[in-house]
C-alpha atoms as a PDB file:
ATOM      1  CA  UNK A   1     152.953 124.524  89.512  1.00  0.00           C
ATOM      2  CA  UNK A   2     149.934 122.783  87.653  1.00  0.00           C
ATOM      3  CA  UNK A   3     147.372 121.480  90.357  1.00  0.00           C
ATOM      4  CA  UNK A   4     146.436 118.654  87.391  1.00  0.00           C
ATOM      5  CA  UNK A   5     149.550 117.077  85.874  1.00  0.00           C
ATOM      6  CA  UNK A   6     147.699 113.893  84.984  1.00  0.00           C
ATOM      7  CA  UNK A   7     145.940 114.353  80.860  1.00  0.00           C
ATOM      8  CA  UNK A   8     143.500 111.595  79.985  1.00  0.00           C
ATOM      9  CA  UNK A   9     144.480 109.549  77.246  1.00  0.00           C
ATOM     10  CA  UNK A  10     142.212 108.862  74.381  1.00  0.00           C
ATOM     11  CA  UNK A  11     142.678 105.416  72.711  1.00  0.00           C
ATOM     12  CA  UNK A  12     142.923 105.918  69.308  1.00  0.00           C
ATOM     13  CA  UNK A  13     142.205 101.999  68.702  1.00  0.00           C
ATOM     14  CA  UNK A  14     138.544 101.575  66.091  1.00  0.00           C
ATOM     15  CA  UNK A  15     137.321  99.010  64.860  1.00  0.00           C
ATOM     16  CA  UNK A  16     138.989  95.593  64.064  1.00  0.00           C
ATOM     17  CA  UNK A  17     138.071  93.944  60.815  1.00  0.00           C
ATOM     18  CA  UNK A  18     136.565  90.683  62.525  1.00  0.00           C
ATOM     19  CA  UNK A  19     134.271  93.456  64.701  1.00  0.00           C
ATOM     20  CA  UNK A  20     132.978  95.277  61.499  1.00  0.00           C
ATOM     21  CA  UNK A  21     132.280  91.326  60.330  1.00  0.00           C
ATOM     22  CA  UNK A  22     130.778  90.629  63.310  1.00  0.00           C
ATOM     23  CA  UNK A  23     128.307  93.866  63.336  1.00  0.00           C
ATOM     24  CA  UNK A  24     127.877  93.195  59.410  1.00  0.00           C
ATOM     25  CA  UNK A  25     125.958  89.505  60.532  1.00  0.00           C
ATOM     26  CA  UNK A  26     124.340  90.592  63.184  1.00  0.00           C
ATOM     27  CA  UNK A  27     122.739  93.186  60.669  1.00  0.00           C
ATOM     28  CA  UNK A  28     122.162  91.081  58.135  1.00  0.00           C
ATOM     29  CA  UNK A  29     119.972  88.237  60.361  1.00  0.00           C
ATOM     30  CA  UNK A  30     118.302  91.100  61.703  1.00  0.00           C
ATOM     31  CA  UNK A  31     117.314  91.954  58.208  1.00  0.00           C
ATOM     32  CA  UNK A  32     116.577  88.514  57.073  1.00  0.00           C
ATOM     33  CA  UNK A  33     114.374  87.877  60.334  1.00  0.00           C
ATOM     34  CA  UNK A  34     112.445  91.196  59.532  1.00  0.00           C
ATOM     35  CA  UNK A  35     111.739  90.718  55.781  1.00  0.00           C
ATOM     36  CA  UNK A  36     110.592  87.551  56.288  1.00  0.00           C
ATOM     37  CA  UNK A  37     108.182  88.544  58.962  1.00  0.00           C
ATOM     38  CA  UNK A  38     107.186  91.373  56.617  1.00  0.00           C
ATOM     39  CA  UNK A  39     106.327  88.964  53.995  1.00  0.00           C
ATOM     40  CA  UNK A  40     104.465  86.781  55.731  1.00  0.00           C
ATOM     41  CA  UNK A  41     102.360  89.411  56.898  1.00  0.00           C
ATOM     42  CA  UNK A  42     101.934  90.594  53.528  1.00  0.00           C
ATOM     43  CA  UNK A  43     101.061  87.317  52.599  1.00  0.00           C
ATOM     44  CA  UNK A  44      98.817  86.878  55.552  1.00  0.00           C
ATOM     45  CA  UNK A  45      96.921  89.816  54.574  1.00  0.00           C
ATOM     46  CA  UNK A  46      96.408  88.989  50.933  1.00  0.00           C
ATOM     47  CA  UNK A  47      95.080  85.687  51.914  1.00  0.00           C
ATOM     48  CA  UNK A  48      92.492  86.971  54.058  1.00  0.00           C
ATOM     49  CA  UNK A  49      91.410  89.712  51.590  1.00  0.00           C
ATOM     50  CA  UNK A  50      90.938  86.809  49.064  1.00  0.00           C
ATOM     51  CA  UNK A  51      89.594  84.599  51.805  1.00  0.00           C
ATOM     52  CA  UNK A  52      86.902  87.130  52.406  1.00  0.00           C
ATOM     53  CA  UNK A  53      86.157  88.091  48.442  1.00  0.00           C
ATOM     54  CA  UNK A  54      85.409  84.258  48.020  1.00  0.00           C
ATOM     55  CA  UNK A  55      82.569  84.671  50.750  1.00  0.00           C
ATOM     56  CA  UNK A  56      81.175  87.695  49.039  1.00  0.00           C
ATOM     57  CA  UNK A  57      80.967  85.672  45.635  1.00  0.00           C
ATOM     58  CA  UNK A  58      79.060  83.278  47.314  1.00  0.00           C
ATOM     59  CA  UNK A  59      77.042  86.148  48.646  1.00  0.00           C
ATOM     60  CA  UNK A  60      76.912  87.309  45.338  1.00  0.00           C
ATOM     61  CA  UNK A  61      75.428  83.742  44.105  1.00  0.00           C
ATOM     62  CA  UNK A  62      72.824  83.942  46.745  1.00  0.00           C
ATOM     63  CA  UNK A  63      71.351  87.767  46.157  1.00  0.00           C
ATOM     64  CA  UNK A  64      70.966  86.379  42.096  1.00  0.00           C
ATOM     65  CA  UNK A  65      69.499  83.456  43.505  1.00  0.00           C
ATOM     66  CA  UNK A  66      66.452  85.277  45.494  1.00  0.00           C
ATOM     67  CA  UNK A  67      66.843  88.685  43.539  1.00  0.00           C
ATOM     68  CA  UNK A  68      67.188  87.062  40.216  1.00  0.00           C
ATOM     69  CA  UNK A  69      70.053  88.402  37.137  1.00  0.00           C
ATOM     70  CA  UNK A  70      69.027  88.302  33.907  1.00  0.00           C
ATOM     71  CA  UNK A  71      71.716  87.037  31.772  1.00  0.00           C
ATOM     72  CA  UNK A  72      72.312  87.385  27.962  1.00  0.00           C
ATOM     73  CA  UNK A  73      72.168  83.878  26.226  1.00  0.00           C
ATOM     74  CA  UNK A  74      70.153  81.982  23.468  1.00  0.00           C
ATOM     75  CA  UNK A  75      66.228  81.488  24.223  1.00  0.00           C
ATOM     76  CA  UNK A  76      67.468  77.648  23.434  1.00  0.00           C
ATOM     77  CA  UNK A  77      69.265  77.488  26.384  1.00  0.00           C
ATOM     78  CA  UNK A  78      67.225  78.729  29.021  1.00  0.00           C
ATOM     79  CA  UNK A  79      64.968  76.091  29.523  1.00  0.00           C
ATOM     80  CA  UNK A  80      64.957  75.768  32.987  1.00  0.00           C
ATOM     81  CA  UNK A  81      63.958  79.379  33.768  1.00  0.00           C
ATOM     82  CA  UNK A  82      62.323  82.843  31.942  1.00  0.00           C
ATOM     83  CA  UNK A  83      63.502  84.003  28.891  1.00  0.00           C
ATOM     84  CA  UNK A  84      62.650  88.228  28.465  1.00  0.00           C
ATOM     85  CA  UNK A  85      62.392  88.137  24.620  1.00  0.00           C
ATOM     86  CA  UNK A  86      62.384  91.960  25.367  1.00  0.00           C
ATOM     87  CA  UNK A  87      65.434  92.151  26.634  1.00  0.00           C
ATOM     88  CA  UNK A  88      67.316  88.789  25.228  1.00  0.00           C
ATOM     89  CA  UNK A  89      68.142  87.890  28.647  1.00  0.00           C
ATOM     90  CA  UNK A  90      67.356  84.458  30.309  1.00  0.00           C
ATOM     91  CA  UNK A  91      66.297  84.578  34.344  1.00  0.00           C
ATOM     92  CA  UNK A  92      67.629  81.517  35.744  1.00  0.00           C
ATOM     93  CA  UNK A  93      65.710  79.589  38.695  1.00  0.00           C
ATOM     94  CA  UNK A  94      69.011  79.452  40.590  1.00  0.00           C
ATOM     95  CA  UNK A  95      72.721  80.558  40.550  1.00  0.00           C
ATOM     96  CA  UNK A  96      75.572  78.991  42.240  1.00  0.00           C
ATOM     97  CA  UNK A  97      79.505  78.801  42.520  1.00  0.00           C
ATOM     98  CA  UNK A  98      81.440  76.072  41.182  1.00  0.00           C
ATOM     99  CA  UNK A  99      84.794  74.451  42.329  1.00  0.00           C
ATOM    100  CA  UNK A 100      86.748  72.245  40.372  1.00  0.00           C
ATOM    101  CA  UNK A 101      89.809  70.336  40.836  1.00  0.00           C
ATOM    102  CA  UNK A 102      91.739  71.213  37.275  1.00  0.00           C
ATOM    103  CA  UNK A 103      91.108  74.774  37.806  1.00  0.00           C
ATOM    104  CA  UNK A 104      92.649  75.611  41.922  1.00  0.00           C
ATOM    105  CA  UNK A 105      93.754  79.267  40.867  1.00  0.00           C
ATOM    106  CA  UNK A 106      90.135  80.188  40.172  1.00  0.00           C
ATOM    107  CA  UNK A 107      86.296  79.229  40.671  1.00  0.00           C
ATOM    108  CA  UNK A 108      82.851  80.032  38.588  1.00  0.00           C
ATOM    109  CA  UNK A 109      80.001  82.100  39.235  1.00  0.00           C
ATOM    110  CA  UNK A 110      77.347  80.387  37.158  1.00  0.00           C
ATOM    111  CA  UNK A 111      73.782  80.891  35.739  1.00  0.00           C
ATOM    112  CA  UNK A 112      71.672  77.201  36.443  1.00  0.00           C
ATOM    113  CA  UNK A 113      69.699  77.931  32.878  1.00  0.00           C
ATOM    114  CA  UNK A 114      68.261  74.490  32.377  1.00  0.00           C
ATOM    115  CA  UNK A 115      67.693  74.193  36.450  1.00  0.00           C
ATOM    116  CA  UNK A 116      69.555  70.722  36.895  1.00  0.00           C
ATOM    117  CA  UNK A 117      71.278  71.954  39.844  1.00  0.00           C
ATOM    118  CA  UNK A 118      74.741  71.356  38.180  1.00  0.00           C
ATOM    119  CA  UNK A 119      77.152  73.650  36.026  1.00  0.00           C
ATOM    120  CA  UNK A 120      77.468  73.606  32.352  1.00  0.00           C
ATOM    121  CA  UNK A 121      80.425  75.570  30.313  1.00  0.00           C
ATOM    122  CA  UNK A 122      77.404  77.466  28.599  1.00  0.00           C
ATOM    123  CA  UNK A 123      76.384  78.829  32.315  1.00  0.00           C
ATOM    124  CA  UNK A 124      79.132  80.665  32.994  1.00  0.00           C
ATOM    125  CA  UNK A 125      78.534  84.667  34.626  1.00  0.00           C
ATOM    126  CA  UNK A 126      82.427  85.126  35.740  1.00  0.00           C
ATOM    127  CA  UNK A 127      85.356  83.788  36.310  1.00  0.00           C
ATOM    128  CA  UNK A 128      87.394  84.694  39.496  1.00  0.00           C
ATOM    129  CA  UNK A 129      91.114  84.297  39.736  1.00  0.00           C
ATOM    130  CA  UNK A 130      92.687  84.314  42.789  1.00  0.00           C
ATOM    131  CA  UNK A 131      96.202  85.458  41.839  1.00  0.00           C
ATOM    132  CA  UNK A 132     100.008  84.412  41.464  1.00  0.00           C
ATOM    133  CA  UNK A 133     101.207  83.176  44.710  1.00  0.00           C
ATOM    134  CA  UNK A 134      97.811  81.538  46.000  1.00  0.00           C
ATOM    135  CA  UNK A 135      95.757  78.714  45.048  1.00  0.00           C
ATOM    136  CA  UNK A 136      92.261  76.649  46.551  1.00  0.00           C
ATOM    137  CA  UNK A 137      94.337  74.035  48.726  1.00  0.00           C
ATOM    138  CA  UNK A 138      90.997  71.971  49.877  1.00  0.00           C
ATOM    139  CA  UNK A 139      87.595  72.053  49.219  1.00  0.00           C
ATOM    140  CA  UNK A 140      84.961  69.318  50.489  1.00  0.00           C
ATOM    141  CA  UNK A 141      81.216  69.016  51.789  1.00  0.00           C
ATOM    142  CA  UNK A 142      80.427  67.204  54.482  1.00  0.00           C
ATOM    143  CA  UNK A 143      77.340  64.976  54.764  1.00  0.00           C
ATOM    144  CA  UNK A 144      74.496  65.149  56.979  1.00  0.00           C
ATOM    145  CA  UNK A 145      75.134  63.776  60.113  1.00  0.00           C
ATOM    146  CA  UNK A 146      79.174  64.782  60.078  1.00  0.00           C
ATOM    147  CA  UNK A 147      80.010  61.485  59.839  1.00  0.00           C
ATOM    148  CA  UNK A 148      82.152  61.832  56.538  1.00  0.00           C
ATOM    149  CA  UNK A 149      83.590  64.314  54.410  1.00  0.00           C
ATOM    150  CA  UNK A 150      83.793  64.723  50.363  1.00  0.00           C
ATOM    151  CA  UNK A 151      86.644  66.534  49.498  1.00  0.00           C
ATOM    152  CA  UNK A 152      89.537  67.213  47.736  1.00  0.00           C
ATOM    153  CA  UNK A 153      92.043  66.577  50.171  1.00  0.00           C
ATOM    154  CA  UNK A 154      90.702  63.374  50.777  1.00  0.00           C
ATOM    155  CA  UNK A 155      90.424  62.202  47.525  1.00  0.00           C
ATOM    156  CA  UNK A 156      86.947  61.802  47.268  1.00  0.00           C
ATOM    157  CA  UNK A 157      85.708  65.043  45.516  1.00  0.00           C
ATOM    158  CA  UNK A 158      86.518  66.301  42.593  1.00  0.00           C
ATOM    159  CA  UNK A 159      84.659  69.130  42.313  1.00  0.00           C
ATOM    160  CA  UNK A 160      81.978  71.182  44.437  1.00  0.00           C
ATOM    161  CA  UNK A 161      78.983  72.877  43.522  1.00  0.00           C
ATOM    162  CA  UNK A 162      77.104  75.502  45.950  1.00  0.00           C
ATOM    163  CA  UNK A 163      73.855  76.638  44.326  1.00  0.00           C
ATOM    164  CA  UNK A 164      71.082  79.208  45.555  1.00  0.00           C
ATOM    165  CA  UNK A 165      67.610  78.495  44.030  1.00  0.00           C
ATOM    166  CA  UNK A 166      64.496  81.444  44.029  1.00  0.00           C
ATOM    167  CA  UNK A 167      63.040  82.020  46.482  1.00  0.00           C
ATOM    168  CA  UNK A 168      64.924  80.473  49.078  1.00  0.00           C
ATOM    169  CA  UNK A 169      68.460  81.813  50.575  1.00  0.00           C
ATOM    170  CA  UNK A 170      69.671  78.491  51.763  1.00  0.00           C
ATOM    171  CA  UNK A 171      72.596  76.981  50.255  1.00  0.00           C
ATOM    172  CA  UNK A 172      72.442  73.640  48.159  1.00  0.00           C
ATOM    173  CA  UNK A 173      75.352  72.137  48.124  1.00  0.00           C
ATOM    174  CA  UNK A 174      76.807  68.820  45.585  1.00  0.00           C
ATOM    175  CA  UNK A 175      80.008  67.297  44.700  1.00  0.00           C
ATOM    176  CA  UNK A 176      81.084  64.759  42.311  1.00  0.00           C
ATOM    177  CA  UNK A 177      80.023  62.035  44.230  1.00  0.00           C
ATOM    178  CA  UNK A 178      76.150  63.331  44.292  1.00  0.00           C
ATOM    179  CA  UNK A 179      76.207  65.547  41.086  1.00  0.00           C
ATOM    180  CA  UNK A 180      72.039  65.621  41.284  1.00  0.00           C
ATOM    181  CA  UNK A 181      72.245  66.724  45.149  1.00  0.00           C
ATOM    182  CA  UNK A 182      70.598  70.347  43.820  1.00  0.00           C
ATOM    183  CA  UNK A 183      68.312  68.679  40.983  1.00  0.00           C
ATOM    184  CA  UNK A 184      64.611  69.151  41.860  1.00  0.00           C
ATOM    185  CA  UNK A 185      63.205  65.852  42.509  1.00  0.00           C
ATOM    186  CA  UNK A 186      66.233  63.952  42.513  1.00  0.00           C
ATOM    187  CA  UNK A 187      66.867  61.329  45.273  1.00  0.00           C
ATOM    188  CA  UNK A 188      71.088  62.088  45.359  1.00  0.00           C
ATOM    189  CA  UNK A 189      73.323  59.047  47.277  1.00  0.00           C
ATOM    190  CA  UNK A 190      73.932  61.374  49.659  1.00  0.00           C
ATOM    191  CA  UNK A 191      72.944  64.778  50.633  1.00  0.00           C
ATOM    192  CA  UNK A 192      75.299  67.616  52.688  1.00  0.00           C
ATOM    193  CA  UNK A 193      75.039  69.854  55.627  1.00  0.00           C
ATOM    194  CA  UNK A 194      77.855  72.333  54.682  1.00  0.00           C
ATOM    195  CA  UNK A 195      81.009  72.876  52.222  1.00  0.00           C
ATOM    196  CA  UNK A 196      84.038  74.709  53.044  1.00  0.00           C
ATOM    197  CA  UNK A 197      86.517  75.921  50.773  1.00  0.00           C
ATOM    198  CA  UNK A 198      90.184  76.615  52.138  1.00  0.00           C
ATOM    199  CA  UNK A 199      92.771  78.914  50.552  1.00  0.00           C
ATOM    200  CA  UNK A 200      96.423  79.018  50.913  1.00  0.00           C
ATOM    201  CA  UNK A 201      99.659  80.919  49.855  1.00  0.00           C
ATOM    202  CA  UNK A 202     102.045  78.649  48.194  1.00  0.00           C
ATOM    203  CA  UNK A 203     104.940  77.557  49.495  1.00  0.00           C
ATOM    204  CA  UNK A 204     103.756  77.839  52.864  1.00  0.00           C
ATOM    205  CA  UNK A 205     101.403  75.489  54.118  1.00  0.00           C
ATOM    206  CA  UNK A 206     100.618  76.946  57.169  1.00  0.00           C
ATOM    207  CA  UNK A 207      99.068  80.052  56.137  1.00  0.00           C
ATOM    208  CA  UNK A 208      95.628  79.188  55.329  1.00  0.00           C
ATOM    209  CA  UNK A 209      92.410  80.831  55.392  1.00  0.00           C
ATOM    210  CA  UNK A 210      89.132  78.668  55.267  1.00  0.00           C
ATOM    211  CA  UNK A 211      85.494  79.876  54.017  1.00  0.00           C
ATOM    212  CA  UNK A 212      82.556  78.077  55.626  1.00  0.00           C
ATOM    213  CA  UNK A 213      79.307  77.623  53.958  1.00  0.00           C
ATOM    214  CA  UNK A 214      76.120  76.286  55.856  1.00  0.00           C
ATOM    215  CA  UNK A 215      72.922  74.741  53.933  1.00  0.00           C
ATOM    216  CA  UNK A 216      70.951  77.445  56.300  1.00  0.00           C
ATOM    217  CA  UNK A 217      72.864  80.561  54.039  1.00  0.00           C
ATOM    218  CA  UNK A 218      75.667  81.149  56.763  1.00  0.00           C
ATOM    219  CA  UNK A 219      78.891  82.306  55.431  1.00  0.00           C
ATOM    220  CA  UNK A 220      81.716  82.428  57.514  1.00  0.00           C
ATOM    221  CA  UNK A 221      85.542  83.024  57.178  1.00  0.00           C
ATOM    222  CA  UNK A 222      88.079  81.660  60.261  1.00  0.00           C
ATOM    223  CA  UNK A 223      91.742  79.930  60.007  1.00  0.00           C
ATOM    224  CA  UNK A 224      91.779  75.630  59.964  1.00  0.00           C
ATOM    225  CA  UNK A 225      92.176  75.248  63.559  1.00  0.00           C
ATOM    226  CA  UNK A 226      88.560  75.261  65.164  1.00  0.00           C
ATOM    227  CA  UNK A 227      86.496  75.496  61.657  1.00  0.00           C
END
């Protein structure tokens, strides 16, 4: 006689189709909520790599303004600083960045050849395009004091010019509003204690990255909040 006469019984019940359905969502949302993530992150990190290359081109501005670049160009053109007749290249007095409204998916690195403090097409060094997917969502200056700001967001700049002038490293800084702010001997409207450029991926608002630029020669890169 058999000590065990009781056999477990295995259910041979799986799955019911509403319970693969169910699994199927709860896969899929888990996969939505993860690509997303991953793509903002990837976006995130972009940003900030483009963020950071637009303070290096202003870094860039600044070592041609104290180091000098010689550029090639027409002896008729460089009137504001030394033309090598050796070497066909004009040595501008200063060199600067420009920002303008009609152009948000890029920004100029420019050669000041006749030394007004402003750009011309004819001063162009380079062109920098920030990419598909992310454009120049503000830019402004504010005015000494802090009292108001020029910029784009607010309507009241159209463009924005940053511009290093040999020997010194500190920033000049003009906008639309005082084109002649860098122009030696010029008495501008108004005259500005730092500009700021901010960057953002479109379609999402929130991810920003801002670059800070001093009159002292400061460059700094930080998000909206606290800048």
């Amino acid at each position: 006689m058999s000590i065990f006469s009781h056999h477990s019984k295995r259910s041979s019940r799986g799955f019911t189709l509403i319970e693969m359905l169910v699994v199927m969502a709860i896969m899929v949302i888990i996969s939505i909520v993860f690509l997303v993530r991953q793509n903002r992150f990837d976006s995130s990190t972009v940003l900030r790599s483009l963020a950071y290359s637009v303070a290096l081109s202003v870094r860039q501005a600044q070592v041609y303004g104290t180091s000098v670049l010689g550029t090639t160009t027409a002896a008729v053109n460089c009137t504001g600083g030394f033309y090598s007749t050796t070497q066909g290249s004009c040595y501008a007095a200063a060199y600067g960045l420009y920002f303008d409204s009609s152009t948000l998916t890029s920004y100029t690195l420019f050669a000041d050849l006749n030394n007004d403090g402003q750009y011309e097409s004819n001063e162009v060094i380079k062109v920098f395009q920030l990419g598909t997917g992310y454009s120049i969502s503000d830019f402004g200056a504010v005015v000494v004091g802090g009292s108001v700001t020029r910029s784009l967001g607010l309507g009241t700049a159209t463009n924005l010019t940053i511009v290093f002038k040999r020997p010194n490293p500190d920033a000049c800084i003009a906008t639309n509003v005082a084109a002649n702010a860098c122009q030696s001997g010029a008495a501008p409207v108004e005259t500005y204690t730092q500009a700021y450029v901010r960057l953002q991926a479109n379609g999402d608002p929130t991810n920003t990255k801002r670059v800070n630029i001093l009159t002292t020669g400061e460059v700094d890169v930080c998000t909206t909040v606290g800048c």
